[in-house]
C-alpha atoms as a PDB file:
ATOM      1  CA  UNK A   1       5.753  89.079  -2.594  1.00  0.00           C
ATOM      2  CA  UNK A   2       5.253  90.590   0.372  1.00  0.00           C
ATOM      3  CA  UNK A   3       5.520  87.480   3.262  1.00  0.00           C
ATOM      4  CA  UNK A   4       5.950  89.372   6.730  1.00  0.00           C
ATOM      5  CA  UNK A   5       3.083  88.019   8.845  1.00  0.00           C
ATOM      6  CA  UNK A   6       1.958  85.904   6.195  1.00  0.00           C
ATOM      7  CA  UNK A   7       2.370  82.399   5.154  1.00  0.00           C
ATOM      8  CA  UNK A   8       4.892  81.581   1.846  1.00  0.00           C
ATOM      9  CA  UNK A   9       2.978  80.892  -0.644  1.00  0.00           C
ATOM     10  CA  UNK A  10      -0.318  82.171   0.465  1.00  0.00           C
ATOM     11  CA  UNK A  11      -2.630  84.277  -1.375  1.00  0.00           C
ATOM     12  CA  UNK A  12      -5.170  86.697   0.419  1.00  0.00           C
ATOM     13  CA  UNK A  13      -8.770  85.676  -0.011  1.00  0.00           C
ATOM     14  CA  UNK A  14     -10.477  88.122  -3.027  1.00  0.00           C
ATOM     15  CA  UNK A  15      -7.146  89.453  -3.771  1.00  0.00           C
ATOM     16  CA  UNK A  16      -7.933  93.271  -4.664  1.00  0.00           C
ATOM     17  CA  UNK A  17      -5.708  95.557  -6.836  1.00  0.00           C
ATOM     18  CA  UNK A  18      -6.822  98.811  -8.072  1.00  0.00           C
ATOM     19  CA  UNK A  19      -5.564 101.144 -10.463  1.00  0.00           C
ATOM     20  CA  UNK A  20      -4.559 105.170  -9.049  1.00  0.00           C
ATOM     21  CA  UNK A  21      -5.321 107.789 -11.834  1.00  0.00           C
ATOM     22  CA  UNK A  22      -3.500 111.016 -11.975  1.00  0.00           C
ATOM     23  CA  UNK A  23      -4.680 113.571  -9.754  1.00  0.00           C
ATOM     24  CA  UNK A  24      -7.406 115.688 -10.920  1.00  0.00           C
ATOM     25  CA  UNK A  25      -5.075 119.072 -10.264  1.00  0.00           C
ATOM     26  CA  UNK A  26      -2.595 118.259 -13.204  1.00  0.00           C
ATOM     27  CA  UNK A  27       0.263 117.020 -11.319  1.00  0.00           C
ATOM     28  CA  UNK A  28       1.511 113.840 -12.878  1.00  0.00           C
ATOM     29  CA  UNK A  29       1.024 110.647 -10.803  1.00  0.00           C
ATOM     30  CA  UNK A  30       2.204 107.462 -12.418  1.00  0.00           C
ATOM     31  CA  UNK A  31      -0.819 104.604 -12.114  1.00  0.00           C
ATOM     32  CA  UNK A  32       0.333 102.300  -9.292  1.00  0.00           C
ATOM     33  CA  UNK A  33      -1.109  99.257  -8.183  1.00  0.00           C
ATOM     34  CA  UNK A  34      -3.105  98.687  -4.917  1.00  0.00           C
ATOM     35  CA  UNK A  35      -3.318  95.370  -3.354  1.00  0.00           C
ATOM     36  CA  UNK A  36      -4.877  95.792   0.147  1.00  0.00           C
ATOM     37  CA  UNK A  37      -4.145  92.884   2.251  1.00  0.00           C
ATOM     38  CA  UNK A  38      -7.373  91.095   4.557  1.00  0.00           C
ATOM     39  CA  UNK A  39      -6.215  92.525   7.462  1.00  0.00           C
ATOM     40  CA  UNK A  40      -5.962  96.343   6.117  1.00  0.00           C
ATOM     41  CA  UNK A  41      -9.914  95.832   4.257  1.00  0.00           C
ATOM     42  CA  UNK A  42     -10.944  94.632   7.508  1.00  0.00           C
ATOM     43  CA  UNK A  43      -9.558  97.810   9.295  1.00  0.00           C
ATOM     44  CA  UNK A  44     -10.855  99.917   6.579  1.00  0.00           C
ATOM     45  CA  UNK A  45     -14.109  98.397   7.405  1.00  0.00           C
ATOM     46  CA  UNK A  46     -14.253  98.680  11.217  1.00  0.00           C
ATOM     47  CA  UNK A  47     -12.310 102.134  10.651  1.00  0.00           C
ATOM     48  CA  UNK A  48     -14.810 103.781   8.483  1.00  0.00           C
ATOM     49  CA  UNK A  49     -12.018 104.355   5.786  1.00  0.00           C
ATOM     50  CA  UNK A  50     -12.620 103.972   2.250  1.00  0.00           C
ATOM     51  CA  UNK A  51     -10.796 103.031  -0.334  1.00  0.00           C
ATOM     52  CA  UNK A  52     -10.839 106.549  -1.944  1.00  0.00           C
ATOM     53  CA  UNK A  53      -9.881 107.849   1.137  1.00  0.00           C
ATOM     54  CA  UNK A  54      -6.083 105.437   1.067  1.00  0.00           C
ATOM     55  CA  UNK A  55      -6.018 105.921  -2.686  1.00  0.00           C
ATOM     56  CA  UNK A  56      -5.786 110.226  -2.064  1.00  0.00           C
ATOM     57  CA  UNK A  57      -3.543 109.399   0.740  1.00  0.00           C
ATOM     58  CA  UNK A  58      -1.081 107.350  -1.093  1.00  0.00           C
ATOM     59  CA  UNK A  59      -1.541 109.916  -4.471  1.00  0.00           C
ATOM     60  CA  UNK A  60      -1.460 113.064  -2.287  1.00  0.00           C
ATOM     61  CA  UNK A  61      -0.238 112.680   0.970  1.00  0.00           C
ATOM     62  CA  UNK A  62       0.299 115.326   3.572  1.00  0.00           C
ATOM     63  CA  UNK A  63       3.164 113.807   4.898  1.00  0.00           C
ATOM     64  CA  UNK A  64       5.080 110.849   4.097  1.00  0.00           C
ATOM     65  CA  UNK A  65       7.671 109.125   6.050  1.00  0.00           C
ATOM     66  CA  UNK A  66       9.074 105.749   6.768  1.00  0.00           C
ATOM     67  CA  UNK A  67       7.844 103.598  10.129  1.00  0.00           C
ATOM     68  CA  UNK A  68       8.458 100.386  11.532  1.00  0.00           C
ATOM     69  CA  UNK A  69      11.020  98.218   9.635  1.00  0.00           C
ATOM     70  CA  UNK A  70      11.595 100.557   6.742  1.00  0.00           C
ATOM     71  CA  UNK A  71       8.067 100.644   5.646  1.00  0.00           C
ATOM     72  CA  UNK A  72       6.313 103.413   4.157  1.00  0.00           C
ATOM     73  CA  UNK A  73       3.781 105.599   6.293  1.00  0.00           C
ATOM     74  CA  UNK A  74       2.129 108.184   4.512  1.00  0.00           C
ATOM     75  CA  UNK A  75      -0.729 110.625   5.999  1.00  0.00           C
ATOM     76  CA  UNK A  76      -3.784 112.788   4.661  1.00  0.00           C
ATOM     77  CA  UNK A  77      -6.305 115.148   6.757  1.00  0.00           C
ATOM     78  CA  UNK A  78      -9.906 114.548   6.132  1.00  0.00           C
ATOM     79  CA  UNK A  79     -12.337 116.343   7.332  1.00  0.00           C
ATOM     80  CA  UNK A  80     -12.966 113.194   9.792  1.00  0.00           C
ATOM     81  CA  UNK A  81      -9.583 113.146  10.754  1.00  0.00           C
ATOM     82  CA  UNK A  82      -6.105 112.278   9.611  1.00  0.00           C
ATOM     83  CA  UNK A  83      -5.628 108.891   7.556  1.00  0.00           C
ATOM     84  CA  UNK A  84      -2.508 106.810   7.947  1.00  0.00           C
ATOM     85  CA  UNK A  85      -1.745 104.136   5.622  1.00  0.00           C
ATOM     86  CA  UNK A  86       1.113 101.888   5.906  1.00  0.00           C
ATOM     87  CA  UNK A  87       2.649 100.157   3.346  1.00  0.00           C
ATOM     88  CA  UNK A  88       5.445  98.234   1.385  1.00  0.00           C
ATOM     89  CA  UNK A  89       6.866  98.635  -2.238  1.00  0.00           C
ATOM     90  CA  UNK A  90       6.945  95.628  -3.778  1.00  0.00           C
ATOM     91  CA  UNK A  91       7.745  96.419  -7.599  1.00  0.00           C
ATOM     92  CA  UNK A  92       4.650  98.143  -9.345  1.00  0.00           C
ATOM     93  CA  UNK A  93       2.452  97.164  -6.217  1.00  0.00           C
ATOM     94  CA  UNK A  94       1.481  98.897  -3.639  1.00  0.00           C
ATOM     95  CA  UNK A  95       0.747  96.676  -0.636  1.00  0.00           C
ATOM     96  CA  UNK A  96      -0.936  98.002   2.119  1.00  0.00           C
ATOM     97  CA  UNK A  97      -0.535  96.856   5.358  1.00  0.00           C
ATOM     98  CA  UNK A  98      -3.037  98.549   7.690  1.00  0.00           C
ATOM     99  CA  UNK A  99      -4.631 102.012   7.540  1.00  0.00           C
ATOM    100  CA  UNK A 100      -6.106 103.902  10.709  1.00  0.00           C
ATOM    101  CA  UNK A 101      -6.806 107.193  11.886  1.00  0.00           C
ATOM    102  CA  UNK A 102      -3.905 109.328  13.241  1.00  0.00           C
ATOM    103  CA  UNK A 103      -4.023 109.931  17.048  1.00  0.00           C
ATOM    104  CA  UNK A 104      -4.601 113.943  17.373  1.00  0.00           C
END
């Protein structure tokens, strides 16, 4: 499980996982599971990001890319802006770290 900046052991409160359907244009996307961690959902929150916004990032990103310590970066334009979500592997999961707005 993913432990970088949190405890061993712990759990995140109202763990979330959601399921990503194939993409609506035919092109084959495996279902992959989501688990958003407290501090990404409260980003999303102050961010004005939804959740279907990081789940068409992650499913069809513009760009994708690795950041910081080998994790995963990917990035989607909105009409609000570009959306970047970070995030780790960990399996079947998806775990993602934080999301924000690119800077233009």
């Amino acid at each position: 499980m993913y432990s970088r900046g949190v405890p061993a052991g712990a759990r995140f409160s109202e763990p979330e996982a959601l399921q990503v359907a194939a993409c609506s244009t035919g092109c084959y996307n495996p279902p992959m599971e989501l688990v958003f961690t407290e501090h990404a959902r409260y980003r999303m929150a102050t961010r004005g990001i939804s959740h279907a916004m990081v789940e068409q990032t992650l499913q069809q990103p513009d760009t994708r890319g690795f950041g910081y310590g080998g994790r995963h970066v990917a990035l989607k334009a909105f009409s609000q802006g570009t959306v970047k979500v970070v995030y780790v592997v960990e399996g079947a999961a998806h775990v993602i770290i934080t999301v924000m707005w690119r800077s233009p």
